[in-house]
N, C-alpha and C. Protein backbone atom coordinates (compact mmCIF):
# COMPACT_ATOMS: atom_id res chain seq x y z
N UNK A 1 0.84 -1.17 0.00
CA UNK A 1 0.00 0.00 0.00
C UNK A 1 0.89 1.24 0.00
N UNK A 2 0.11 2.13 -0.56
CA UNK A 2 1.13 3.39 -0.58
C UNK A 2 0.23 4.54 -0.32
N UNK A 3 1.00 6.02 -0.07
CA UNK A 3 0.34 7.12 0.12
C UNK A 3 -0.89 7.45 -0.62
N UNK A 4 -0.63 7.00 -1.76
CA UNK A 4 -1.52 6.77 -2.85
C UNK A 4 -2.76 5.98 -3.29
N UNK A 5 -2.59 5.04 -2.49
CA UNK A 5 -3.94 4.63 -2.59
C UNK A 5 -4.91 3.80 -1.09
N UNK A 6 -3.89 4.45 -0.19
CA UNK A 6 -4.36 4.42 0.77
C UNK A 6 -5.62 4.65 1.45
N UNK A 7 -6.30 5.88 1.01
CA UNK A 7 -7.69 6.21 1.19
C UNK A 7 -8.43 5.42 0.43
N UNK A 8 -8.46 4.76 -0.81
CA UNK A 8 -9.11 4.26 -1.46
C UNK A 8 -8.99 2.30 -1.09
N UNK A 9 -7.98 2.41 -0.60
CA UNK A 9 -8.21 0.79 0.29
C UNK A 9 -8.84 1.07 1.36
N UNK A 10 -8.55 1.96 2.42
CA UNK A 10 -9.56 2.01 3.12
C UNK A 10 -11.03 2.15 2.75
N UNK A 11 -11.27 2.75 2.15
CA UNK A 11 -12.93 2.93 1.94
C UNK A 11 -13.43 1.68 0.38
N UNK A 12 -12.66 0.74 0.29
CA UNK A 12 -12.99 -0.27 -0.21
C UNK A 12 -12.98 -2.14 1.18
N UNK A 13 -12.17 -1.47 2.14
CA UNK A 13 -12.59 -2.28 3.57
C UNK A 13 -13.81 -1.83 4.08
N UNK A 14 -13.94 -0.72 3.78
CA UNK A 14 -15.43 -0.42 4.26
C UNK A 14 -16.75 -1.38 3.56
N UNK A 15 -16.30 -0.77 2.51
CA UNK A 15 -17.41 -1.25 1.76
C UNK A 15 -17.76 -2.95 1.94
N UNK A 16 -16.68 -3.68 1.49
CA UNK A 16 -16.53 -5.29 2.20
C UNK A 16 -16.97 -5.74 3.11
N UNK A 17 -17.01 -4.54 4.24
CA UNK A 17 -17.83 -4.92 5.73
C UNK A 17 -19.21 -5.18 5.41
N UNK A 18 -19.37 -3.65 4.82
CA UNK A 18 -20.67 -3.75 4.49
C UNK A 18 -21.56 -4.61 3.79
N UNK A 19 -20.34 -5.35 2.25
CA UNK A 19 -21.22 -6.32 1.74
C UNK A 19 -21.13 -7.88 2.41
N UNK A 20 -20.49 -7.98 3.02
CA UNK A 20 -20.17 -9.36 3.48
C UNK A 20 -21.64 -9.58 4.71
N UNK A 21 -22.11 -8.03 5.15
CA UNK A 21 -23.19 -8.29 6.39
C UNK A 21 -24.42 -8.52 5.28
N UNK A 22 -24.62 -8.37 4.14
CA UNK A 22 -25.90 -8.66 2.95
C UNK A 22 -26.07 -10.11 3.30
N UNK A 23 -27.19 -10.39 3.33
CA UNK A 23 -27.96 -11.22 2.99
C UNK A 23 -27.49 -12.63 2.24
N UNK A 24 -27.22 -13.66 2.60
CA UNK A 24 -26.16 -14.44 2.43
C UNK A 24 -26.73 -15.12 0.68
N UNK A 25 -25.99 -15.43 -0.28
CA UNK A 25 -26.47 -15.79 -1.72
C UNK A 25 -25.72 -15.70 -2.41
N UNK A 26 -25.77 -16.20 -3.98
CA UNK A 26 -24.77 -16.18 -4.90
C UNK A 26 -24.63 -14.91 -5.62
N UNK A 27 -25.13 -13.93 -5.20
CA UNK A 27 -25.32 -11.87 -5.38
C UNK A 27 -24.37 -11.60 -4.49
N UNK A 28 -24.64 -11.94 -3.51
CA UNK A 28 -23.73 -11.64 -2.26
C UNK A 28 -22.36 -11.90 -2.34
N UNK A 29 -22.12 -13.04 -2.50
CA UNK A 29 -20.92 -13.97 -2.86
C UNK A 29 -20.21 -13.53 -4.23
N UNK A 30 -20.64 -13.53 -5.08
CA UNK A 30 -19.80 -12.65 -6.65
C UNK A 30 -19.65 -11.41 -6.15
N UNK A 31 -20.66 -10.65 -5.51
CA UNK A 31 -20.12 -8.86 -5.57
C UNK A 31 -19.03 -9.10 -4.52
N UNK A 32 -18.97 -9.91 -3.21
CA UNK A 32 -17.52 -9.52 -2.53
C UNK A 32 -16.53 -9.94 -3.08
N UNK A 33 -16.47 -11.30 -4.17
CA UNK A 33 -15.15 -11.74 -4.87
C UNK A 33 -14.80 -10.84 -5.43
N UNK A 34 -15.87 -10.06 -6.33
CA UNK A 34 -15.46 -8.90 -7.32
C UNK A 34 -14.52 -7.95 -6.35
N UNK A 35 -14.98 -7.26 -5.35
CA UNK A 35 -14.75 -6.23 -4.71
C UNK A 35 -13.30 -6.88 -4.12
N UNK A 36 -13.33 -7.79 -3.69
CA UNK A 36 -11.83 -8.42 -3.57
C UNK A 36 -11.02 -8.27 -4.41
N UNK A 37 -11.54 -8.62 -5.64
CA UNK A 37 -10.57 -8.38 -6.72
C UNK A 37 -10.07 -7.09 -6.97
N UNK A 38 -11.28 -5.76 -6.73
CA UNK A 38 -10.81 -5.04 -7.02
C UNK A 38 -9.88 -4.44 -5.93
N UNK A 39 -9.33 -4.45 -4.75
CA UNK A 39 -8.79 -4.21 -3.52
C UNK A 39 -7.55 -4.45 -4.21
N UNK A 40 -7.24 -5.98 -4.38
CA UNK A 40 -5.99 -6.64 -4.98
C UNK A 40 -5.47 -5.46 -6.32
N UNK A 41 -6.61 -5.13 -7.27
CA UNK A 41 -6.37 -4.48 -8.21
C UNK A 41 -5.54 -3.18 -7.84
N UNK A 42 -6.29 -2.54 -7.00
CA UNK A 42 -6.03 -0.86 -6.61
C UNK A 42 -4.63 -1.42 -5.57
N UNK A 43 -4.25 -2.23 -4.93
CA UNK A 43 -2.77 -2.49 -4.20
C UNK A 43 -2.01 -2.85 -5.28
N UNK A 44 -2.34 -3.02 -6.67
CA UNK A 44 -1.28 -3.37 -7.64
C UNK A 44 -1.23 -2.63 -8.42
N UNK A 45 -1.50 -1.44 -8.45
CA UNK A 45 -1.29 -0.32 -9.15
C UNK A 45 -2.33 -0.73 -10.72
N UNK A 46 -3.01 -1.61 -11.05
CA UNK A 46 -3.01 -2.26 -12.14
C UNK A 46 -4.33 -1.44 -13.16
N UNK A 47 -4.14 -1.05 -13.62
CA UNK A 47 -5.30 0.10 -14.35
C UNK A 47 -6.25 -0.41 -14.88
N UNK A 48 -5.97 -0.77 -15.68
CA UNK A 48 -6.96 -1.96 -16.59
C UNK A 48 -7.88 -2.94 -15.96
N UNK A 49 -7.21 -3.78 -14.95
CA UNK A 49 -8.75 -4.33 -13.66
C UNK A 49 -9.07 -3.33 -12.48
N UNK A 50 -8.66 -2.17 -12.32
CA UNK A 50 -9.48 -1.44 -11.76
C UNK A 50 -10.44 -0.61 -12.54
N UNK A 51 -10.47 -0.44 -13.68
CA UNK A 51 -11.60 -0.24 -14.22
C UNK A 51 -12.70 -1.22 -14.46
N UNK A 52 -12.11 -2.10 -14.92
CA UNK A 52 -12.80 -3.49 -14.97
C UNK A 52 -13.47 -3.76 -13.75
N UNK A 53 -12.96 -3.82 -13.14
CA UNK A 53 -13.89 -4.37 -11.16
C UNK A 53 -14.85 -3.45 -10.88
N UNK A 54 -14.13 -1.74 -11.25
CA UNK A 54 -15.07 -0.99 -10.70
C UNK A 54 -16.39 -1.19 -11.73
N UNK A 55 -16.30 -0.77 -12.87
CA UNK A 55 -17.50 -1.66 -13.87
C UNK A 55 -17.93 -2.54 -12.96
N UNK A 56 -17.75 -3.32 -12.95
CA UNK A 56 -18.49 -5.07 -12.31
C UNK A 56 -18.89 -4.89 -11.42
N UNK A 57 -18.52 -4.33 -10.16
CA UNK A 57 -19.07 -3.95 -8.84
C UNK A 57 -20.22 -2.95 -9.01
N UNK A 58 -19.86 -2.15 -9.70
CA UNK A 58 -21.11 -1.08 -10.09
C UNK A 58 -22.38 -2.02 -10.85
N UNK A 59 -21.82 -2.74 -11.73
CA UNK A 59 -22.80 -3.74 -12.10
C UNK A 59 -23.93 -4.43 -11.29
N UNK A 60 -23.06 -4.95 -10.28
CA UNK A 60 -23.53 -5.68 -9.15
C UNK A 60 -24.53 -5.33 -8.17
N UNK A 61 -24.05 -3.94 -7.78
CA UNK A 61 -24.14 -3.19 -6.85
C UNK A 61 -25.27 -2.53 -6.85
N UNK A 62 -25.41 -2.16 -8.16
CA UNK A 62 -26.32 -1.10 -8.56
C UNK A 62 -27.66 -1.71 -7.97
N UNK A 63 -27.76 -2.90 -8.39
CA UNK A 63 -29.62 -3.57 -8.81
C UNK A 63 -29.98 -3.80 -7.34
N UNK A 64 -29.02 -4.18 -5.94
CA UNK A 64 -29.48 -4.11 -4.56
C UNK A 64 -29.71 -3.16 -3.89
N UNK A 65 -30.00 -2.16 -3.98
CA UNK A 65 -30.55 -0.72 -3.41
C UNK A 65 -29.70 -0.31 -2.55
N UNK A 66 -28.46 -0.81 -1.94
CA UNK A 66 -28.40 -0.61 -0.63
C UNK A 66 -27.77 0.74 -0.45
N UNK A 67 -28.36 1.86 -0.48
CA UNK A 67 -28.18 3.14 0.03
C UNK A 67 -26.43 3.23 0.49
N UNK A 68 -26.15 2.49 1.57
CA UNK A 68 -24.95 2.94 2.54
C UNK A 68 -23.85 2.38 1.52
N UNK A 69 -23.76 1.29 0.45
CA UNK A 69 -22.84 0.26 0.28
C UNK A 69 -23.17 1.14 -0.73
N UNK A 70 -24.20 1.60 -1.90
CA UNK A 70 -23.73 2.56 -2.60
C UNK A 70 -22.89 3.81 -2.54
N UNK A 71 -23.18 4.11 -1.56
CA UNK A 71 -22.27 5.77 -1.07
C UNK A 71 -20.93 5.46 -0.75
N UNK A 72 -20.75 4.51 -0.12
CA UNK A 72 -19.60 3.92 0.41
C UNK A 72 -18.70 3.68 -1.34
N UNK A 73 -19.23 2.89 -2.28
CA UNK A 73 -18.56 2.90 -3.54
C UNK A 73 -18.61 4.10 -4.18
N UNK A 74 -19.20 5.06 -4.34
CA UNK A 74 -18.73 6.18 -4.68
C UNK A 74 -17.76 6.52 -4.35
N UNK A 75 -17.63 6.81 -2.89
CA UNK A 75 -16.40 7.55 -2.12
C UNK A 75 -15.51 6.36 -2.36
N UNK A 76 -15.32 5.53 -3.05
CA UNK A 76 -14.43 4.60 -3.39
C UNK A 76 -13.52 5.46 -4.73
N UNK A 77 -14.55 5.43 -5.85
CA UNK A 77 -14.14 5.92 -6.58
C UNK A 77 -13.80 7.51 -6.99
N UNK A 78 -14.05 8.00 -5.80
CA UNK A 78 -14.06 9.33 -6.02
C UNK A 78 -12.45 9.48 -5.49
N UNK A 79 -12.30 8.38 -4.19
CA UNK A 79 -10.54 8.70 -3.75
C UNK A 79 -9.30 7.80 -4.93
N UNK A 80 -9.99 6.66 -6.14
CA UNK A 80 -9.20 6.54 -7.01
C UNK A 80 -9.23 7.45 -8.15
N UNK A 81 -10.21 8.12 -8.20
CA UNK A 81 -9.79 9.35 -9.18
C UNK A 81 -9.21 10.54 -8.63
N UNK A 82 -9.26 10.86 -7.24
CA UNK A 82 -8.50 11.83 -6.81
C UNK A 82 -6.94 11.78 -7.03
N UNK A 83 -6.82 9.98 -6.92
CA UNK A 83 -5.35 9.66 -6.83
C UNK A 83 -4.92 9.87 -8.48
N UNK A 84 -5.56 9.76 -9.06
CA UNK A 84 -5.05 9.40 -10.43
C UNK A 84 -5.55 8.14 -11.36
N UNK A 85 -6.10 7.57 -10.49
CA UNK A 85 -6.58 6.21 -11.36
C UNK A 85 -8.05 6.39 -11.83
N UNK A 86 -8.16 6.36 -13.26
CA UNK A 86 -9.38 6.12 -14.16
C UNK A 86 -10.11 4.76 -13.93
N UNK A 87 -11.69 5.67 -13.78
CA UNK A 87 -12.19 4.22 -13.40
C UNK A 87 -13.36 4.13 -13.84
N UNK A 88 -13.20 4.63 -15.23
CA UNK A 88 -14.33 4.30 -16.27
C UNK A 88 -13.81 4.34 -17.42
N UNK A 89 -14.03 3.74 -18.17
CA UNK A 89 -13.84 3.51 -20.01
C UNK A 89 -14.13 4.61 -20.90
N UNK A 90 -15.16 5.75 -20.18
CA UNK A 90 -15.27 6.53 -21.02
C UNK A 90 -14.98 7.88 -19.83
N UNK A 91 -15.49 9.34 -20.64
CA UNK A 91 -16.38 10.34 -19.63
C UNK A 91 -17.32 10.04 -18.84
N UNK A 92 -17.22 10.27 -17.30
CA UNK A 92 -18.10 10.53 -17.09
C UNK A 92 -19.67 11.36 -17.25
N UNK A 93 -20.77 10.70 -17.07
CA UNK A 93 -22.13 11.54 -17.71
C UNK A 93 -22.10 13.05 -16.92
């Protein structure tokens, strides 16, 4: 971990807390592998699956309502774009 993406691992442990307390299922179970993956991604500097994860998690994420675990991934991605890391394929809307 580095200075750099320090805030953004933290507030991706957050989020993990949060999805791991969901409702136990195979929704449940893919969005924390994903979100694992993407943790691993953002500690490896690796650009290309952190866009990718964040896609997928947003994928995931989106269709369970959950208010807190959404906000929580925002402020995910809001501290890897602060850092420098792109985490969408295109412009944002």
């Amino acid at each position: 971990m580095s200075e750099r993406t320090a805030a953004s691992l933290a507030k991706l442990d957050e989020l993990l807390v949060l999805l791991r307390a969901l409702p136990a299922g195979p929704t449940r179970d893919t969005l924390v592998e994903t979100t694992e993956a993407l943790r691993r991604a953002v500690a490896a500097f690796h650009m290309e699956a952190i866009r990718f994860r964040m896609h997928s998690v947003d994928r995931l994420l989106r269709p369970l309502g959950d208010g807190r675990a959404n906000d929580v991934f925002t402020q995910v991605r809001h501290e890897l774009e602060t850092a420098g890391f792109h985490t969408r394929s295109h412009a944002a809307p």
